[in-house]
N, C-alpha and C. Protein backbone atom coordinates (compact mmCIF):
# COMPACT_ATOMS: atom_id res chain seq x y z
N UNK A 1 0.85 -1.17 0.00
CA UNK A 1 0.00 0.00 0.00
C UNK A 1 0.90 1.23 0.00
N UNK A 2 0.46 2.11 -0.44
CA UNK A 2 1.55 3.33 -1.29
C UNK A 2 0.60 4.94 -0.71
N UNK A 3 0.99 5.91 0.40
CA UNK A 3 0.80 6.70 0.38
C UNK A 3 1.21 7.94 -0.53
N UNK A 4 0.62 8.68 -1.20
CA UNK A 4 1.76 10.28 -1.83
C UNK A 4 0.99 11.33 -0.58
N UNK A 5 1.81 12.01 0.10
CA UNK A 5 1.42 12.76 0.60
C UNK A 5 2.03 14.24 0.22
N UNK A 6 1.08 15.23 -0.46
CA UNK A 6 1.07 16.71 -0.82
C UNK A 6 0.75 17.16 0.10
N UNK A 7 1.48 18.31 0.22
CA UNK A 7 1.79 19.93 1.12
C UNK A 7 0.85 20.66 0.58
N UNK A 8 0.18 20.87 -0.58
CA UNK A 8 -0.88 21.15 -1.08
C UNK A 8 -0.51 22.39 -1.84
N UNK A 9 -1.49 23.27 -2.66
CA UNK A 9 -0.98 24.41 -3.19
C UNK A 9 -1.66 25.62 -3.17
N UNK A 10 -1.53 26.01 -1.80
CA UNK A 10 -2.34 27.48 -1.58
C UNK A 10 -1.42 28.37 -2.14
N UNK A 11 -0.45 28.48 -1.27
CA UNK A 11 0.62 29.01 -1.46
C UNK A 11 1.65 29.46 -2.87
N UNK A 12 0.87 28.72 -3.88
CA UNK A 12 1.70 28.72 -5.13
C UNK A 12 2.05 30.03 -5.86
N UNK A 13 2.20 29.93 -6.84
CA UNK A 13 2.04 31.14 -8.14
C UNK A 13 1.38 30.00 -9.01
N UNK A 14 0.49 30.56 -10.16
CA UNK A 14 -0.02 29.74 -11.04
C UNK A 14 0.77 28.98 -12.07
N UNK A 15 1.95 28.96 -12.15
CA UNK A 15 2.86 28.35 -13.29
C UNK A 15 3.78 27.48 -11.81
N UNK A 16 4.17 27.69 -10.57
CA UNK A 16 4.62 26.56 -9.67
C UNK A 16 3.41 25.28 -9.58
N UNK A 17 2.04 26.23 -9.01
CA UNK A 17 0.99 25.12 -8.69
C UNK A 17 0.56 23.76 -9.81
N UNK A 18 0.62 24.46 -11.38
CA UNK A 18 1.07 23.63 -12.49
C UNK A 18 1.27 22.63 -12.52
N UNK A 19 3.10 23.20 -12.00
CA UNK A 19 4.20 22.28 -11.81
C UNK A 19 3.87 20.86 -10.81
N UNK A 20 3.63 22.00 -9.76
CA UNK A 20 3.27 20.58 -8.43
C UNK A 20 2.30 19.24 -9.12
N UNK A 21 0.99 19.72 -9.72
CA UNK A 21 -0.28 19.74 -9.96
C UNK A 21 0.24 18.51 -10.80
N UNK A 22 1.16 18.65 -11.65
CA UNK A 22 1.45 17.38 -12.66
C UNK A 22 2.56 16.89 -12.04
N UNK A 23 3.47 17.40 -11.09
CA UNK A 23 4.36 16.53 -10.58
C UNK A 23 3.50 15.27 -9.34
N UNK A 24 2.57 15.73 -8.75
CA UNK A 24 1.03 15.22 -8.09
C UNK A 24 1.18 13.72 -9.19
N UNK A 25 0.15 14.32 -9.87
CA UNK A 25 -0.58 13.10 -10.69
C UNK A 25 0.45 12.19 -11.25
N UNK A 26 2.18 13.00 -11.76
CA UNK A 26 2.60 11.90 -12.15
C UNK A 26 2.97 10.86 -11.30
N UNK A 27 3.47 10.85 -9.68
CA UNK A 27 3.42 10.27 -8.72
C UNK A 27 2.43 9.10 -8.84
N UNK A 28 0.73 9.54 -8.82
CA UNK A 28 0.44 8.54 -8.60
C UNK A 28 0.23 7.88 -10.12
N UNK A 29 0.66 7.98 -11.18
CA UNK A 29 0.50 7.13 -12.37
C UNK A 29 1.51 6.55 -12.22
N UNK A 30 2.93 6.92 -11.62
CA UNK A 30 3.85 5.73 -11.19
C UNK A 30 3.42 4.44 -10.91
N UNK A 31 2.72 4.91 -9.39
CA UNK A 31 1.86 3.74 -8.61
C UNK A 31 0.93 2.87 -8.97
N UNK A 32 0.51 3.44 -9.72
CA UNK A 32 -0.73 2.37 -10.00
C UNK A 32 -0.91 1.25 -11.74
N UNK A 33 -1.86 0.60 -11.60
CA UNK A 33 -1.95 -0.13 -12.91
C UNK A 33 -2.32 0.82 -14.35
N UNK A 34 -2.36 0.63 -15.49
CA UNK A 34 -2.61 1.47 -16.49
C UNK A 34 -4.33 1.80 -16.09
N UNK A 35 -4.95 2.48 -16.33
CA UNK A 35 -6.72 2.78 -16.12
C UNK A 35 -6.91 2.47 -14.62
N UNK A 36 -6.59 3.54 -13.80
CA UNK A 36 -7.06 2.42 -12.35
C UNK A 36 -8.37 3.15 -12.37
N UNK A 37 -9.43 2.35 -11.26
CA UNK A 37 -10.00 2.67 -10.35
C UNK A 37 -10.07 3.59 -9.51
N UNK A 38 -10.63 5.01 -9.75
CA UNK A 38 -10.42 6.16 -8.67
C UNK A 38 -11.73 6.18 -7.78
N UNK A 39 -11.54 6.24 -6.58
CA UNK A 39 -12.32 6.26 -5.46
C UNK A 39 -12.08 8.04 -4.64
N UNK A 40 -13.11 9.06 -5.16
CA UNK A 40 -13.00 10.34 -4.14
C UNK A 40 -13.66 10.20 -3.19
N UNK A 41 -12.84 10.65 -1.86
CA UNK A 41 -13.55 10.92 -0.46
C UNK A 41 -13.82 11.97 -0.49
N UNK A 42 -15.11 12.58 -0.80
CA UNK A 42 -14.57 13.95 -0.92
C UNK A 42 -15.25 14.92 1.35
N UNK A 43 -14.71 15.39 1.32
CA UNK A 43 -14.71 16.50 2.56
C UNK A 43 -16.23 16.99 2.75
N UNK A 44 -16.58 17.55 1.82
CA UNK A 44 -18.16 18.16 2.29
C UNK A 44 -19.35 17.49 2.25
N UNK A 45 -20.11 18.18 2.82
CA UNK A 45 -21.67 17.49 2.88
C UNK A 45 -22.15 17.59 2.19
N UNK A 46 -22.10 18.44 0.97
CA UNK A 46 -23.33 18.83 0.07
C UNK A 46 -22.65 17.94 -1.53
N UNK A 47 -23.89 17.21 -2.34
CA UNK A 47 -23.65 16.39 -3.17
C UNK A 47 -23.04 16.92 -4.38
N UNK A 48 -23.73 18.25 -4.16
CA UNK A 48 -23.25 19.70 -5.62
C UNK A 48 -21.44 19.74 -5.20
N UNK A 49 -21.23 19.71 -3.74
CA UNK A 49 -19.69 19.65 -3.81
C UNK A 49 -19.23 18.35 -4.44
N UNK A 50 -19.84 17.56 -4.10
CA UNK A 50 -19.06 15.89 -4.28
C UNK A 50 -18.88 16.13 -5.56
N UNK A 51 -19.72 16.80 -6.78
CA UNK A 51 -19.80 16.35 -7.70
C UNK A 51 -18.85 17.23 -8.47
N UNK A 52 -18.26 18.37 -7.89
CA UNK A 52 -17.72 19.61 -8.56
C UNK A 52 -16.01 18.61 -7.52
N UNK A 53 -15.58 18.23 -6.93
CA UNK A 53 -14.38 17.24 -6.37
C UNK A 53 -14.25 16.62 -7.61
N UNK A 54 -15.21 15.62 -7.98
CA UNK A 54 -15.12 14.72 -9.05
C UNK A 54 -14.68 15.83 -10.67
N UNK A 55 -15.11 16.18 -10.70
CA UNK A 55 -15.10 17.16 -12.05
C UNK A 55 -13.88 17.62 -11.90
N UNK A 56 -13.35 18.23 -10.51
CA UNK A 56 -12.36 19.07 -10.71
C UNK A 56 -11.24 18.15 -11.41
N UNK A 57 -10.97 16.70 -10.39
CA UNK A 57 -10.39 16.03 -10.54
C UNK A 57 -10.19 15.51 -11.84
N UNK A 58 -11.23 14.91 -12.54
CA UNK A 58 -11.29 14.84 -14.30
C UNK A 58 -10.57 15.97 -15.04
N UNK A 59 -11.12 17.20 -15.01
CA UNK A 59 -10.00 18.10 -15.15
C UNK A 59 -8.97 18.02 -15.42
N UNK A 60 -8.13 17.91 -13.93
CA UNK A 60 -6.57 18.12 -13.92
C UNK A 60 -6.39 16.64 -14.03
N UNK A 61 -7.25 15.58 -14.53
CA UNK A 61 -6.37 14.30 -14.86
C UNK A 61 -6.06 14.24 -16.40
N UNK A 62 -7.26 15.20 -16.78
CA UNK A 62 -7.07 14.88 -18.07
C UNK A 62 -5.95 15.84 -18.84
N UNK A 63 -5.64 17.43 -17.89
CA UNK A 63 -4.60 17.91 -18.35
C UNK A 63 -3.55 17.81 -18.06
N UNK A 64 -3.13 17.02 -17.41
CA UNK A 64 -1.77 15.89 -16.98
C UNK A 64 -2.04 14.87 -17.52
N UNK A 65 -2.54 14.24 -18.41
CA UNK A 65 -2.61 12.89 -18.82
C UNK A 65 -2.43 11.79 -18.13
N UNK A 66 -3.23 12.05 -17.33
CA UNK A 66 -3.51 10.93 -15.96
C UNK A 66 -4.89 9.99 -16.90
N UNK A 67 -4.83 8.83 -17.42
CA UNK A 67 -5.89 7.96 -17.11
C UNK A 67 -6.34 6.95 -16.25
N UNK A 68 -8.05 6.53 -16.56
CA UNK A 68 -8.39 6.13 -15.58
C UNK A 68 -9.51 5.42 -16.04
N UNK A 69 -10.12 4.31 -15.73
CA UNK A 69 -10.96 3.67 -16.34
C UNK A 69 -12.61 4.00 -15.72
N UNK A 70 -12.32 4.30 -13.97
CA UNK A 70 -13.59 4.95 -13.35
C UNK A 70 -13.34 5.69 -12.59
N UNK A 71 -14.38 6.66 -12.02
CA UNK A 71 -14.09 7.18 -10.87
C UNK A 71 -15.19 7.17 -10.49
N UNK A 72 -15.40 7.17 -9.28
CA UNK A 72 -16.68 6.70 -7.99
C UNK A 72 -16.46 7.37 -6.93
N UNK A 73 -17.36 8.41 -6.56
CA UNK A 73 -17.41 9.31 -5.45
C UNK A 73 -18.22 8.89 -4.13
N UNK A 74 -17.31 8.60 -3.43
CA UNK A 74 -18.16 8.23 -1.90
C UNK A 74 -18.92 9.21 -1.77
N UNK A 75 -20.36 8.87 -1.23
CA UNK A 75 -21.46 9.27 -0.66
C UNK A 75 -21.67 9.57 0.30
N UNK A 76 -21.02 8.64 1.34
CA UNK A 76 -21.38 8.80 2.90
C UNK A 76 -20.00 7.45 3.21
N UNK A 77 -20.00 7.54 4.68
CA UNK A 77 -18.76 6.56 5.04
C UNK A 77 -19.43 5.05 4.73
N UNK A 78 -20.89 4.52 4.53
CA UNK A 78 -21.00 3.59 4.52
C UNK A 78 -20.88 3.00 2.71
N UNK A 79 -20.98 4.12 2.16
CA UNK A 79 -21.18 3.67 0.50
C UNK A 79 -19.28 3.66 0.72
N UNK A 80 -18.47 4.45 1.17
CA UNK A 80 -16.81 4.39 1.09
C UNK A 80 -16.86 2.64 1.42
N UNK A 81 -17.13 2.25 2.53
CA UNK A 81 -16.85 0.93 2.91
C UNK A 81 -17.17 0.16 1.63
N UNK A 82 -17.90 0.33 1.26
CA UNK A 82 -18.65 -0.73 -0.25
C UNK A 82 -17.73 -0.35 -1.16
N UNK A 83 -16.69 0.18 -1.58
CA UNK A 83 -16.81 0.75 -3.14
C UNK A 83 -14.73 0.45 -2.57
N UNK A 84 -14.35 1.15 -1.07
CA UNK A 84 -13.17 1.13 -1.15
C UNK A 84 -12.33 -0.27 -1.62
N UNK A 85 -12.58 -1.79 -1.57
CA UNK A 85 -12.37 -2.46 -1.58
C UNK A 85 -11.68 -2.83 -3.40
N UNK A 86 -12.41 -1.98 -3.94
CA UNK A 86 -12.34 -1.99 -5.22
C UNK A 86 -11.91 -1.01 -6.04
N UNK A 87 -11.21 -0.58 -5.22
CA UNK A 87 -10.26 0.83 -5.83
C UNK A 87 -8.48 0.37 -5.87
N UNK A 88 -8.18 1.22 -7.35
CA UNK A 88 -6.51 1.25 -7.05
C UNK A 88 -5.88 2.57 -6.73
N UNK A 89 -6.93 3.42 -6.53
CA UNK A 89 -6.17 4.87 -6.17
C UNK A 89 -7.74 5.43 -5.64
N UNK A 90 -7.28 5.50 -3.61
CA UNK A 90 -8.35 6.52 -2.88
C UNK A 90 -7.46 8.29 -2.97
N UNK A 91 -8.54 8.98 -3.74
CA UNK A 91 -7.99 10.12 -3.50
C UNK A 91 -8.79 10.97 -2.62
N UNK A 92 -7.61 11.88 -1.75
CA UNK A 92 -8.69 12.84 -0.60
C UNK A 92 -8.19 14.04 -1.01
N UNK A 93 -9.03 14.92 -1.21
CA UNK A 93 -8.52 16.71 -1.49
C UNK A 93 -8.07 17.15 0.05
N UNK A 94 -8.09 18.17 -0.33
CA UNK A 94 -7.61 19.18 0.86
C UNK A 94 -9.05 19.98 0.95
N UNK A 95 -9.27 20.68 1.85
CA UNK A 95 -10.41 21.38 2.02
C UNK A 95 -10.70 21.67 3.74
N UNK A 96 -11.62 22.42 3.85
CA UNK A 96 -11.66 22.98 5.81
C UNK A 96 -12.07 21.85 6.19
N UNK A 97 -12.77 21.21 6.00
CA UNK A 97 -13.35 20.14 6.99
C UNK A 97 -12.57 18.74 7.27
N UNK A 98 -11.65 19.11 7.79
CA UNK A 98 -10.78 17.86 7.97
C UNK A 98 -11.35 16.88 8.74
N UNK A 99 -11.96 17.08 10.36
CA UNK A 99 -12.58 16.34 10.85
C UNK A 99 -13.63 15.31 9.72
N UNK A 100 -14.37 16.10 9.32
CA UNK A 100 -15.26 15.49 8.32
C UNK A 100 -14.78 14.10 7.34
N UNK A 101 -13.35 14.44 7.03
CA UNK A 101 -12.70 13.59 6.27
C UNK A 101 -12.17 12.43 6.87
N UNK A 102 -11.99 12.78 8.19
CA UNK A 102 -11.25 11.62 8.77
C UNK A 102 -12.41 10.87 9.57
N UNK A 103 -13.64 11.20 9.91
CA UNK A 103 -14.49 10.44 10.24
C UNK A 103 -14.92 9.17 9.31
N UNK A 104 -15.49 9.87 8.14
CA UNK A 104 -15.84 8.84 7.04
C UNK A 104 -14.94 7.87 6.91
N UNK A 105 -13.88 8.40 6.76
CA UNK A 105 -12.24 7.34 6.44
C UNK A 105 -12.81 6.32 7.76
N UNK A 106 -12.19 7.14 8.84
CA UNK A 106 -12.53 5.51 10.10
C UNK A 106 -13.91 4.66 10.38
N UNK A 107 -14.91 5.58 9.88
CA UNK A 107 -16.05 4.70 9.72
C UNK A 107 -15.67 3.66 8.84
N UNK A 108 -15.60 3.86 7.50
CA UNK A 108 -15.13 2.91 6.37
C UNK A 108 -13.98 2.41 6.89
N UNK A 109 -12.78 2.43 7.41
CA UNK A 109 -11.89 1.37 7.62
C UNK A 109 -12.37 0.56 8.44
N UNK A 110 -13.31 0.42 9.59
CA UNK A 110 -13.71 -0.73 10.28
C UNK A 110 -14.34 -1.66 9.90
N UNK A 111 -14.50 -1.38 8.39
CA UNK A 111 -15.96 -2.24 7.71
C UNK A 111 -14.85 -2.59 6.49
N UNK A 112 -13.54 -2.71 6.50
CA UNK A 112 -13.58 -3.51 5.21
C UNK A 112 -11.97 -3.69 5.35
N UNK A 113 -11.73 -4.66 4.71
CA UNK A 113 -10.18 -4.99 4.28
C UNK A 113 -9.34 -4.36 3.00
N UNK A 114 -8.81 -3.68 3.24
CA UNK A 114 -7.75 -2.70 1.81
C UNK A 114 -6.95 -3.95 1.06
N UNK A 115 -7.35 -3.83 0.06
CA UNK A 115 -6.20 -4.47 -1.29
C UNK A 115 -4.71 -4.06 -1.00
N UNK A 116 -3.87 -4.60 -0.59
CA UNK A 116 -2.21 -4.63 -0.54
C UNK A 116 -1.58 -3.55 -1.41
N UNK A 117 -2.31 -3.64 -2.42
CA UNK A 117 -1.97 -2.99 -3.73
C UNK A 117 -2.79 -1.31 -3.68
N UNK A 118 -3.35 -0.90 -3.13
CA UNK A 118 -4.25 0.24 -3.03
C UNK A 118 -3.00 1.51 -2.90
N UNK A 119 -3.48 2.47 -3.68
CA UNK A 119 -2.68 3.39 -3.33
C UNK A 119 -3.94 4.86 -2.92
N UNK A 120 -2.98 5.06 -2.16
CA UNK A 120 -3.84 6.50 -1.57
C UNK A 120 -2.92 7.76 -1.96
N UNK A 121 -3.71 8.72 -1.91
CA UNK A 121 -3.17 9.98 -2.31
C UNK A 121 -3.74 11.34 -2.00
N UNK A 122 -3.23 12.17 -1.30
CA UNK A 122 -4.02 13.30 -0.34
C UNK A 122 -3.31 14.67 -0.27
N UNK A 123 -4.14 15.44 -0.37
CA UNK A 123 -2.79 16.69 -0.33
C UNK A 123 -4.21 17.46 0.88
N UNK A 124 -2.74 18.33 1.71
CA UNK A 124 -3.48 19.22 2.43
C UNK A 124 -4.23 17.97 3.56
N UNK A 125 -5.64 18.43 3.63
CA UNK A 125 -6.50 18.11 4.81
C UNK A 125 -6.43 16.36 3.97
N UNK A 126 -6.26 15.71 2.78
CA UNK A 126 -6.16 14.76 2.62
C UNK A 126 -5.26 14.31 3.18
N UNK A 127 -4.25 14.82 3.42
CA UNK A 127 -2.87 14.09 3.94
C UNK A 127 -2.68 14.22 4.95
N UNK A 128 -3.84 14.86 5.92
CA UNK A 128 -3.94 14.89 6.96
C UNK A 128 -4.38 13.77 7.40
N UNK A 129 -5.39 13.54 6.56
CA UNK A 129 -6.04 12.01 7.36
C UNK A 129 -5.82 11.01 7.09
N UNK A 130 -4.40 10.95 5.91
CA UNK A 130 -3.76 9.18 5.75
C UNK A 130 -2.66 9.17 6.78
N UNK A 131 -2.34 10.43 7.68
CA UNK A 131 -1.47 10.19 8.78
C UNK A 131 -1.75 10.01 9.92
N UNK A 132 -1.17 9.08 10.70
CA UNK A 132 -0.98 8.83 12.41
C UNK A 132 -1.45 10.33 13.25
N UNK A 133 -0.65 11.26 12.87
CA UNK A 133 -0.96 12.42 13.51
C UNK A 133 -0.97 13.68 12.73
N UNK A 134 -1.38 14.83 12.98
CA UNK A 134 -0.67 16.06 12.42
C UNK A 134 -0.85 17.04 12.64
N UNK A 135 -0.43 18.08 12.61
CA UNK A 135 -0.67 19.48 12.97
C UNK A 135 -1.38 20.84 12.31
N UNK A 136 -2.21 20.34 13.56
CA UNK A 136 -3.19 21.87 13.14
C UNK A 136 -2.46 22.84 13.48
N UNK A 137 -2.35 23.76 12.67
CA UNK A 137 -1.95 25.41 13.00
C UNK A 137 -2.84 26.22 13.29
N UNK A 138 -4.13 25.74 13.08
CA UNK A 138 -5.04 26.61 13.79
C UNK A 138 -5.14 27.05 14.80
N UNK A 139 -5.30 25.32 15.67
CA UNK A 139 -5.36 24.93 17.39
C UNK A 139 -3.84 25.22 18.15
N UNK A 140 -2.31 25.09 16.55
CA UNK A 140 -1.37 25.10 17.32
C UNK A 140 -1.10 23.82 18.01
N UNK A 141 -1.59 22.66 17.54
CA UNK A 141 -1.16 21.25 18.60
C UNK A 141 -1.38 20.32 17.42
N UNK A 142 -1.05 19.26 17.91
CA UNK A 142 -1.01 18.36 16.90
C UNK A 142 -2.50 17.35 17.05
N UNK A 143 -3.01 16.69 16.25
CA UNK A 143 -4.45 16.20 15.94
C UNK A 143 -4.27 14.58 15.50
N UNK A 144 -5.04 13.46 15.57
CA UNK A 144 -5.21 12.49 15.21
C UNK A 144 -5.45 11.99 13.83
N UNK A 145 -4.99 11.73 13.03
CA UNK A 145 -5.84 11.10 11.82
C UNK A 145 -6.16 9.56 11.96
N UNK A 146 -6.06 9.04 10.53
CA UNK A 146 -6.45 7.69 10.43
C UNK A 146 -5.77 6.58 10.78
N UNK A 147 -4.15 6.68 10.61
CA UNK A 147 -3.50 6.02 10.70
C UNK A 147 -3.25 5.44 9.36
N UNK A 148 -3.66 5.33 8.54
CA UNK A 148 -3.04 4.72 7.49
C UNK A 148 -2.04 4.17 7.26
N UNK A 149 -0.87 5.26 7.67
CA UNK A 149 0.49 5.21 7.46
C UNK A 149 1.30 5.74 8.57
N UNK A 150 2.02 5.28 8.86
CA UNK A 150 2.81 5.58 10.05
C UNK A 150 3.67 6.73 10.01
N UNK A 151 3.29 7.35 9.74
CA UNK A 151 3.76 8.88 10.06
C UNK A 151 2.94 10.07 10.27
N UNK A 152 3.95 11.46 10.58
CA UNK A 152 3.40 12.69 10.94
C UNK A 152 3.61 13.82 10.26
N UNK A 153 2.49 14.07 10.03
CA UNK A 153 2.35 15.43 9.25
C UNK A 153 2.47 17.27 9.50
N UNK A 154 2.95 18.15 8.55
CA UNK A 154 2.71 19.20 8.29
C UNK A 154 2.48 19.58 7.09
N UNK A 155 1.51 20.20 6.49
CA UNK A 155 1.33 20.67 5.22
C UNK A 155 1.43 22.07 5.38
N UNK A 156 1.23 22.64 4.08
CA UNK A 156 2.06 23.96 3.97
C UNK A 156 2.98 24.48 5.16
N UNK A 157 3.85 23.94 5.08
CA UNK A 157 4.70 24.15 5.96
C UNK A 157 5.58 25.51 5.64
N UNK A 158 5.50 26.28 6.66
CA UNK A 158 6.73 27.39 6.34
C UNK A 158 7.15 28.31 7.64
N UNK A 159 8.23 29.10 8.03
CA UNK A 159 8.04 29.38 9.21
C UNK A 159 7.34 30.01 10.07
N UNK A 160 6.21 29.87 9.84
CA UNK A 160 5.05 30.25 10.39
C UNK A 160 4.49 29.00 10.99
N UNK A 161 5.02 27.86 10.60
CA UNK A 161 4.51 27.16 11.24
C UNK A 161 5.70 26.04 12.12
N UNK A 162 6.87 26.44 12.33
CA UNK A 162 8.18 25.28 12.88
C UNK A 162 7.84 25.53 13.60
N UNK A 163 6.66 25.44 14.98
CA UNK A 163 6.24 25.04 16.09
C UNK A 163 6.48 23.09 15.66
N UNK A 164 5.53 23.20 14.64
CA UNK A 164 4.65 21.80 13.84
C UNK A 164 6.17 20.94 14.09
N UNK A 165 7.38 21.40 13.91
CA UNK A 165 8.46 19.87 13.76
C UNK A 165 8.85 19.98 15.27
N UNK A 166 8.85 20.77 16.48
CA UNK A 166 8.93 20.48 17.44
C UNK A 166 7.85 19.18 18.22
N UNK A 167 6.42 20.16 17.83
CA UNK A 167 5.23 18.88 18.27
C UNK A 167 5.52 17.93 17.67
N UNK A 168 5.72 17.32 16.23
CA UNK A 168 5.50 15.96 15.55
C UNK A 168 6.55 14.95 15.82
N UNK A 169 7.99 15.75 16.60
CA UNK A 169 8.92 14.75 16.70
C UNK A 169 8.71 13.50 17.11
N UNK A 170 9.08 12.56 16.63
CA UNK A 170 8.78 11.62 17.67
C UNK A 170 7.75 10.67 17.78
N UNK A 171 6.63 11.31 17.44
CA UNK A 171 5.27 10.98 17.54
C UNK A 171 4.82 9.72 16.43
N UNK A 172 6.07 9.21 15.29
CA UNK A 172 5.73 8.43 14.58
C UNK A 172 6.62 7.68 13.89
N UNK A 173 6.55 6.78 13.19
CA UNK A 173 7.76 6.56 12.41
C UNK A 173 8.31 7.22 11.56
N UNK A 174 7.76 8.12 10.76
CA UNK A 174 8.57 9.40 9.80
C UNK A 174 8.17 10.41 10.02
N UNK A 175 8.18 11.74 10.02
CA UNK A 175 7.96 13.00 9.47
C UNK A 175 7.81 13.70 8.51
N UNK A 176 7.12 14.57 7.91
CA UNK A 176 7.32 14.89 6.82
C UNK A 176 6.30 16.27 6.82
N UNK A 177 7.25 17.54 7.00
CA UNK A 177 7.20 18.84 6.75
C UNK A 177 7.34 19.48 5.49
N UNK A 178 5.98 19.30 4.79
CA UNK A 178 5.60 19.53 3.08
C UNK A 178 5.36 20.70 3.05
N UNK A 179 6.27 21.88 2.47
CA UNK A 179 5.75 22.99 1.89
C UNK A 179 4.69 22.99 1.38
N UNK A 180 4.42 23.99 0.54
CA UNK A 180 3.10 24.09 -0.74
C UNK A 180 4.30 23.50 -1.80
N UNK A 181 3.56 22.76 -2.71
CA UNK A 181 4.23 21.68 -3.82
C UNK A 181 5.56 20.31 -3.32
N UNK A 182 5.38 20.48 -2.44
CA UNK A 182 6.16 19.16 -2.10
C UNK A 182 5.14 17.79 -1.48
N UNK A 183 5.87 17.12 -2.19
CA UNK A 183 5.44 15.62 -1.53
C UNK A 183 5.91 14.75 -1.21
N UNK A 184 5.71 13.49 -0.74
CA UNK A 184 6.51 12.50 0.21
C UNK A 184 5.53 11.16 -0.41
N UNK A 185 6.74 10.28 -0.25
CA UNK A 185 5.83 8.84 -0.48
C UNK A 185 6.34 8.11 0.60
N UNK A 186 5.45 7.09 1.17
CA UNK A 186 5.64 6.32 2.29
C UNK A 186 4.68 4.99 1.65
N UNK A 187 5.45 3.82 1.98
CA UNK A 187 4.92 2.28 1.99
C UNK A 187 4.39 1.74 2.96
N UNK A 188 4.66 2.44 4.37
CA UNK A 188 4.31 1.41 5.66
C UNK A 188 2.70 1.54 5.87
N UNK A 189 2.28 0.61 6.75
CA UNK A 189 1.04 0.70 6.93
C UNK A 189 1.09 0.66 8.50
């Protein structure tokens, strides 16, 4: 099982975010089989969002030449449990509602067994919740995710936020303090 974890791209200029944006997708076309299976978690409640996640995503797959044979937008954490099993790439955006994201995720992980082969991929509040822990800069402390992967997070990282590598020391098997456009890959589960 194959995490990419993005720093995300608030922070960009429009010709860096680009850059990231296809350095992103080519990551996970590394990972995966030719046409995979895309599974969005997406963050909000409202279906008009789910459906504008999905779109966006088509989008920037298709202007990176990312293919894909489906994509299937979780509904609620119990349709994730049904559908994750059968995915080769779960993708999570970034967006405010992180809690939101990491609920559904642990609802759906108690209800099903992950394919060995699954790759996940999250930037921002996504990569918040394929990690052990990470840091809110909001609250200033560090927060729980899913566990997925055995490590600890900072996204957009910059010195505004090196409180974040004091709290995360420690706290996991890796670290990983992602600017805006950087990413990290991790195997462990």
């Amino acid at each position: 099982m194959y995490g990419i974890f993005h720093g995300g791209f608030r922070g960009l200029k429009a010709a860096e975010a680009r850059e990231a944006w296809r350095s992103f997708f080519g990551a996970m076309a590394e990972k995966l089989p030719d046409n995979p299976r895309v599974v969005i978690v997406p963050w909000a409640s409202s279906p008009k969002q789910w459906q504008q996640t999905g779109s966006t995503f088509e989008r920037r797959a298709l202007e990176f030449g990312f293919t894909y044979s489906s994509i299937t937008i979780a509904q609620s954490a119990e349709n994730l449990a049904d559908i994750l099993y059968d995915a080769d790439l779960v993708y999570l955006p970034g967006g405010i509602f992180i809690k939101r994201l990491i609920d559904s995720l642990n609802q759906s992980l108690t209800k099903v067994n992950l394919p060995k082969d699954v790759t996940f991929a999250g930037y921002s509040a996504g990569a918040y919740a394929m990690a052990d822990i990470f840091y809110d800069a909001k609250a200033k402390k560090t927060e729980k995710g899913c566990s997925l992967f055995k490590c600890a997070v900072c996204c957009h990282y910059s010195h505004q936020r090196l409180q974040a590598s004091e709290l995360l020391l420690g706290k996991s098997d890796a670290m990983f303090l992602l600017k805006d456009g950087e990413q990290a890959l991790i195997t462990n589960r």
